[in-house]
N, C-alpha and C. Protein backbone atom coordinates (compact mmCIF):
# COMPACT_ATOMS: atom_id res chain seq x y z
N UNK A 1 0.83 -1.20 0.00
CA UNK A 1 0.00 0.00 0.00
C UNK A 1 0.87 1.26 0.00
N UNK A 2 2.04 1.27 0.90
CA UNK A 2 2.62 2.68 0.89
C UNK A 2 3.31 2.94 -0.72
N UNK A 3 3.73 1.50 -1.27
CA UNK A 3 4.52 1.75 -2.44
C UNK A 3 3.63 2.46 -3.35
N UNK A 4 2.30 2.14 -3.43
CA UNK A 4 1.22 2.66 -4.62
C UNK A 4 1.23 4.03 -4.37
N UNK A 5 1.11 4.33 -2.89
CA UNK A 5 0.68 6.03 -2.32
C UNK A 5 2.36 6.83 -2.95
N UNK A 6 3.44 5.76 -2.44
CA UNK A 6 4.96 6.46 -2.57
C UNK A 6 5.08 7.02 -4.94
N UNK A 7 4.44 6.04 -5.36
CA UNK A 7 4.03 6.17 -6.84
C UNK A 7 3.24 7.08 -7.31
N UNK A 8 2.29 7.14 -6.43
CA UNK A 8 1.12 8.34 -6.75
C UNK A 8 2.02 9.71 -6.47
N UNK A 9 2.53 9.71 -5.49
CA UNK A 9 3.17 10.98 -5.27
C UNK A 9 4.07 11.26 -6.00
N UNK A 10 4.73 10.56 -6.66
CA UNK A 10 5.68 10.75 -7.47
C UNK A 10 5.36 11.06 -8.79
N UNK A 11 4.18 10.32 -9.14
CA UNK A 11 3.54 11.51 -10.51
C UNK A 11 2.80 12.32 -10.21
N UNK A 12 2.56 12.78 -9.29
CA UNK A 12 1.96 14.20 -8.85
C UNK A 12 3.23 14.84 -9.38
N UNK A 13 4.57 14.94 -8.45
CA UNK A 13 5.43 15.72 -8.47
C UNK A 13 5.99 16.02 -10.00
N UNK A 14 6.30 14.43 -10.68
CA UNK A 14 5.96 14.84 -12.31
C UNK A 14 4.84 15.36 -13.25
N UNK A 15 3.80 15.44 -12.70
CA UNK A 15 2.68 16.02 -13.47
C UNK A 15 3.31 17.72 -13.16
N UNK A 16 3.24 18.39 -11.96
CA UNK A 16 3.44 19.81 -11.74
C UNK A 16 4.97 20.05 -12.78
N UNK A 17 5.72 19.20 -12.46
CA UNK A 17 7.24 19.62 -12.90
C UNK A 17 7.01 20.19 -14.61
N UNK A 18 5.97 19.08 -15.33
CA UNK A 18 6.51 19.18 -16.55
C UNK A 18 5.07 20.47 -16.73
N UNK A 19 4.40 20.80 -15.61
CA UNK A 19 3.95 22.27 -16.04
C UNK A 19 4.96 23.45 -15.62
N UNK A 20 5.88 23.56 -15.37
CA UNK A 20 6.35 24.52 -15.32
C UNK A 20 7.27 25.29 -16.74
N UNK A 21 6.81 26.81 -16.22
CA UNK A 21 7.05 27.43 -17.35
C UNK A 21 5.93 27.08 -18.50
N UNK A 22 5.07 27.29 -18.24
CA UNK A 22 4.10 27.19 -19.10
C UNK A 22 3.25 28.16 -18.86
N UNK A 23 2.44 28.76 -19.40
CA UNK A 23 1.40 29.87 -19.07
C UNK A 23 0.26 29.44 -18.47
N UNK A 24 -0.27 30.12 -17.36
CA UNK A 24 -1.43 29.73 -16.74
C UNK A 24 -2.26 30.57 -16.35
N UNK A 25 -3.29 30.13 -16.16
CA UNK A 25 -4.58 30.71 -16.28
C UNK A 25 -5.19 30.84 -14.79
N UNK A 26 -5.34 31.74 -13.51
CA UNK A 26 -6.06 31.28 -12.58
C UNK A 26 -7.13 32.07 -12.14
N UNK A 27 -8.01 31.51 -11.96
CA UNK A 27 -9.67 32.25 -11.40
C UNK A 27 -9.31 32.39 -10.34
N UNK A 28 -9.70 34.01 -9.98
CA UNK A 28 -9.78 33.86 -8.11
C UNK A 28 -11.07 34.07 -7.66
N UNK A 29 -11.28 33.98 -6.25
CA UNK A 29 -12.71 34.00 -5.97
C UNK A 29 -13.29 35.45 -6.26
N UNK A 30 -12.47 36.65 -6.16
CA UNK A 30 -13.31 37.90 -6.66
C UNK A 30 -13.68 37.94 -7.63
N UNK A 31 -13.38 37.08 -8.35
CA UNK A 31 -13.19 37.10 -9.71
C UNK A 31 -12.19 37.91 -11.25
N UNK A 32 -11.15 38.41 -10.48
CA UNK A 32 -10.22 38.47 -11.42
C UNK A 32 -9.55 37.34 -11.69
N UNK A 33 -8.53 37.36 -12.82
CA UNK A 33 -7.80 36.64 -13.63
C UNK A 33 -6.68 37.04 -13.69
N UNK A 34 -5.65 35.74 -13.55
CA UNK A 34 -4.33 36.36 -13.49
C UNK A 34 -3.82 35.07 -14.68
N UNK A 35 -3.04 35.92 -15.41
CA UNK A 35 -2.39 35.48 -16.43
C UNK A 35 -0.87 35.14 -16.39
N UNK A 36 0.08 34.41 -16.18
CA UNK A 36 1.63 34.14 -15.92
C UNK A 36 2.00 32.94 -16.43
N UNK A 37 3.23 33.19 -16.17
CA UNK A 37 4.05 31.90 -16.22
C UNK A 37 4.59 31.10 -15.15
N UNK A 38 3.97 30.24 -15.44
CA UNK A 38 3.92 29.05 -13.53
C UNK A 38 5.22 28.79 -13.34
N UNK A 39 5.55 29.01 -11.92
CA UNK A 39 7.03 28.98 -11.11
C UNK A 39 7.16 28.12 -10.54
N UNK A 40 6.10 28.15 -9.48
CA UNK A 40 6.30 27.24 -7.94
C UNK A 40 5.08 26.97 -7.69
N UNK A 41 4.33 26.00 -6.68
CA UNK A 41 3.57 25.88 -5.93
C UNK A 41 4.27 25.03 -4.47
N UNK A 42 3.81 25.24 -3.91
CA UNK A 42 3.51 24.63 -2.02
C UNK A 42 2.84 23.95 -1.96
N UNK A 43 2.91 23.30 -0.49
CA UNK A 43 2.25 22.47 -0.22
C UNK A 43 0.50 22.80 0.13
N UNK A 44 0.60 24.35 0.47
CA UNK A 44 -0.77 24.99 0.91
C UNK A 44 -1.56 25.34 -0.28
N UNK A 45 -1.19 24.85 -1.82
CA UNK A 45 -1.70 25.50 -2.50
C UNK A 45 -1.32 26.79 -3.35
N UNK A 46 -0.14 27.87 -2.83
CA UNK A 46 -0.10 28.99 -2.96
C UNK A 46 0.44 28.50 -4.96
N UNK A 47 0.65 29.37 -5.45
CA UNK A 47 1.22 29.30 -6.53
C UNK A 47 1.59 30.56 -7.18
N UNK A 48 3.24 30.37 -7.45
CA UNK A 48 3.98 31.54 -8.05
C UNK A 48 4.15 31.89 -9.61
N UNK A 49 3.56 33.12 -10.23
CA UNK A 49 3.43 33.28 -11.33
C UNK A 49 4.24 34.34 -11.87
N UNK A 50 5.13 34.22 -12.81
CA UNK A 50 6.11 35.52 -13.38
C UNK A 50 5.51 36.02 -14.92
N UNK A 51 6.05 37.20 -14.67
CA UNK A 51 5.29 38.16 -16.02
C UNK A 51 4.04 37.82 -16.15
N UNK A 52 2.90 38.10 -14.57
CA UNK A 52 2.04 37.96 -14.90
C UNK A 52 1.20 39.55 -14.96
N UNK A 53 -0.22 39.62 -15.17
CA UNK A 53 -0.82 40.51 -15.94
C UNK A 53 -2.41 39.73 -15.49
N UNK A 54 -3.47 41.11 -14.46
CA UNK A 54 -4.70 40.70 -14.43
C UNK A 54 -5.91 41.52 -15.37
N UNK A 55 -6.64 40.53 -15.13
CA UNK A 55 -7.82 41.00 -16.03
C UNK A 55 -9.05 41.36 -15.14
N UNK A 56 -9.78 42.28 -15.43
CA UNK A 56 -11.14 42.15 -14.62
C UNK A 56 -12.10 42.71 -15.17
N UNK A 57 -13.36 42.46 -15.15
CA UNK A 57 -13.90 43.15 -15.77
C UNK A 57 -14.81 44.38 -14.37
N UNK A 58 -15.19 45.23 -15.10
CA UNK A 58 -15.53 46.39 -14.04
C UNK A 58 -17.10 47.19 -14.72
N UNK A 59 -17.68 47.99 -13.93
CA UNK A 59 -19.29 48.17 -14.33
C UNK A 59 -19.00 49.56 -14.32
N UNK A 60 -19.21 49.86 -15.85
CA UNK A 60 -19.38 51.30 -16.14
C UNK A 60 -20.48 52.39 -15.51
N UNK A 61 -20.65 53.30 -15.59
CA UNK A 61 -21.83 54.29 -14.96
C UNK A 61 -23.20 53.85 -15.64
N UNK A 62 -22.60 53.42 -16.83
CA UNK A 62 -24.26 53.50 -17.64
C UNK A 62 -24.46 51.92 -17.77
N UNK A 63 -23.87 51.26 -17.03
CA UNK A 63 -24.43 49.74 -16.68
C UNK A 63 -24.15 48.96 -17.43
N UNK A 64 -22.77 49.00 -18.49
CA UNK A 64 -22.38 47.90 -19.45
C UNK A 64 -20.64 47.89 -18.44
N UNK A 65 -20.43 46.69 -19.41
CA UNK A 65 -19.11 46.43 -18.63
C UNK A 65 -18.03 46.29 -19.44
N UNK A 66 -16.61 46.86 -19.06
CA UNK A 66 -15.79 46.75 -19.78
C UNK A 66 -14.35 45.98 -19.31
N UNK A 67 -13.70 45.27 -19.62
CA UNK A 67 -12.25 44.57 -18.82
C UNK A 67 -11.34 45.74 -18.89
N UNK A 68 -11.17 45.53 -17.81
CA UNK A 68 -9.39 46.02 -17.26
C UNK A 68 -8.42 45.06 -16.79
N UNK A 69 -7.26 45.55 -17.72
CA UNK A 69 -6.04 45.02 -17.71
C UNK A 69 -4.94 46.08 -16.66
N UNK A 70 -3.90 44.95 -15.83
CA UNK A 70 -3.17 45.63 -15.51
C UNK A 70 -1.65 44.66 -15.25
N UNK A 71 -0.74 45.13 -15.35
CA UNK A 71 0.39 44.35 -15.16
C UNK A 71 1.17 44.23 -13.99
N UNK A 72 1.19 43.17 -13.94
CA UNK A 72 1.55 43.11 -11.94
C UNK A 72 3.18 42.08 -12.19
N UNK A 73 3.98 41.44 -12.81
CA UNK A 73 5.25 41.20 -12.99
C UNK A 73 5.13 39.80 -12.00
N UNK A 74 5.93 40.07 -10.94
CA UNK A 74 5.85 38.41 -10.46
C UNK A 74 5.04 38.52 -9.27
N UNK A 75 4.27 37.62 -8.90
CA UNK A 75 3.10 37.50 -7.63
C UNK A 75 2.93 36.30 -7.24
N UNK A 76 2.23 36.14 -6.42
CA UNK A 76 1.78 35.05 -5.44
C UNK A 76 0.90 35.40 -4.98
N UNK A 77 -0.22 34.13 -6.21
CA UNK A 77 -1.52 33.64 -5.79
C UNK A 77 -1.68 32.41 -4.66
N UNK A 78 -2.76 33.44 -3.25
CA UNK A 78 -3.01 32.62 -2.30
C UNK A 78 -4.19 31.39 -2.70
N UNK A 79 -2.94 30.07 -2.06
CA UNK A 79 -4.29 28.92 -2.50
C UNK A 79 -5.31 28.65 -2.00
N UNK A 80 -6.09 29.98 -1.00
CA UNK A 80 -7.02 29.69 -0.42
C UNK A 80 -8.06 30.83 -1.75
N UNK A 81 -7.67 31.38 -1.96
CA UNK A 81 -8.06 32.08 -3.11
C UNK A 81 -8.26 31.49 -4.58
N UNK A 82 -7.66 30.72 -4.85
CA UNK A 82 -7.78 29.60 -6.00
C UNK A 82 -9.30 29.09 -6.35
N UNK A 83 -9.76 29.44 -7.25
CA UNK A 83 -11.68 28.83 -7.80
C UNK A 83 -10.67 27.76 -8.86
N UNK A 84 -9.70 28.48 -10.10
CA UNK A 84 -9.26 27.41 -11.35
C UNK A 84 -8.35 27.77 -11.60
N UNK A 85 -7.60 26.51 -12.16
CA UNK A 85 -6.22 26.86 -13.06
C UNK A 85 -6.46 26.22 -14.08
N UNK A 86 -5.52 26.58 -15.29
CA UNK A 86 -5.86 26.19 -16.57
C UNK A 86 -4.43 26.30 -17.00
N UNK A 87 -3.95 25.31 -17.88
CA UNK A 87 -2.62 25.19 -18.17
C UNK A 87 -2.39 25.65 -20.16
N UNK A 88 -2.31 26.78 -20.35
CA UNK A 88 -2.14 26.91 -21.97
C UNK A 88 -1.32 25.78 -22.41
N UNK A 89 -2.21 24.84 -23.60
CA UNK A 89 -1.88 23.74 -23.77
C UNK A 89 -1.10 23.91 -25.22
N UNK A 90 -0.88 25.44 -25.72
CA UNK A 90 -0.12 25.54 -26.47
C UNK A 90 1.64 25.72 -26.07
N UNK A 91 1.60 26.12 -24.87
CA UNK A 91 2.66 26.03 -24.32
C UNK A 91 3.22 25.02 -23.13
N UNK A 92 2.31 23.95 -23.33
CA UNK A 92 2.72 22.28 -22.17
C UNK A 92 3.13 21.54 -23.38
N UNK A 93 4.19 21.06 -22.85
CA UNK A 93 4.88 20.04 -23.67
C UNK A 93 4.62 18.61 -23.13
């Protein structure tokens, strides 16, 4: 039993590895979007993104909505904050 669990963990650790450096996609619960290139994650979840850049969308006066962009460079998304990640599958090898 531990050998199967000691296996499982070990393609966990290869599943994350061979996302790195890849562009990612993460929903947070306010609902902005952060756009980067995946660094690191922890054990809590957190996950480190470089040259990243958020999106949001925001409610004009006259009640339509428009996105805002802004560029934020390297950050750390809290994994208690995490709704999705999405791995640009043009850039996973």
């Amino acid at each position: 039993m531990a050998e199967v669990i000691d296996q499982q963990a070990r393609m966990a650790v290869e599943n994350v590895r061979s996302m790195l450096g890849c562009t990612m996609k993460i929903e947070v619960t306010d609902g902005r979007v952060m756009y980067g290139t995946f660094m690191c994650t922890d054990k809590m979840s957190n996950i480190i993104l470089c040259r990243a850049h958020e999106v949001r969308n925001v409610n004009n006066a006259d009640g339509s909505k428009r996105e805002e962009r802004r560029t934020l460079g390297l950050i750390m998304v809290p994994g208690q904050h995490v709704v999705k990640c999405e791995i640009d599958t043009n850039t996973f090898s």
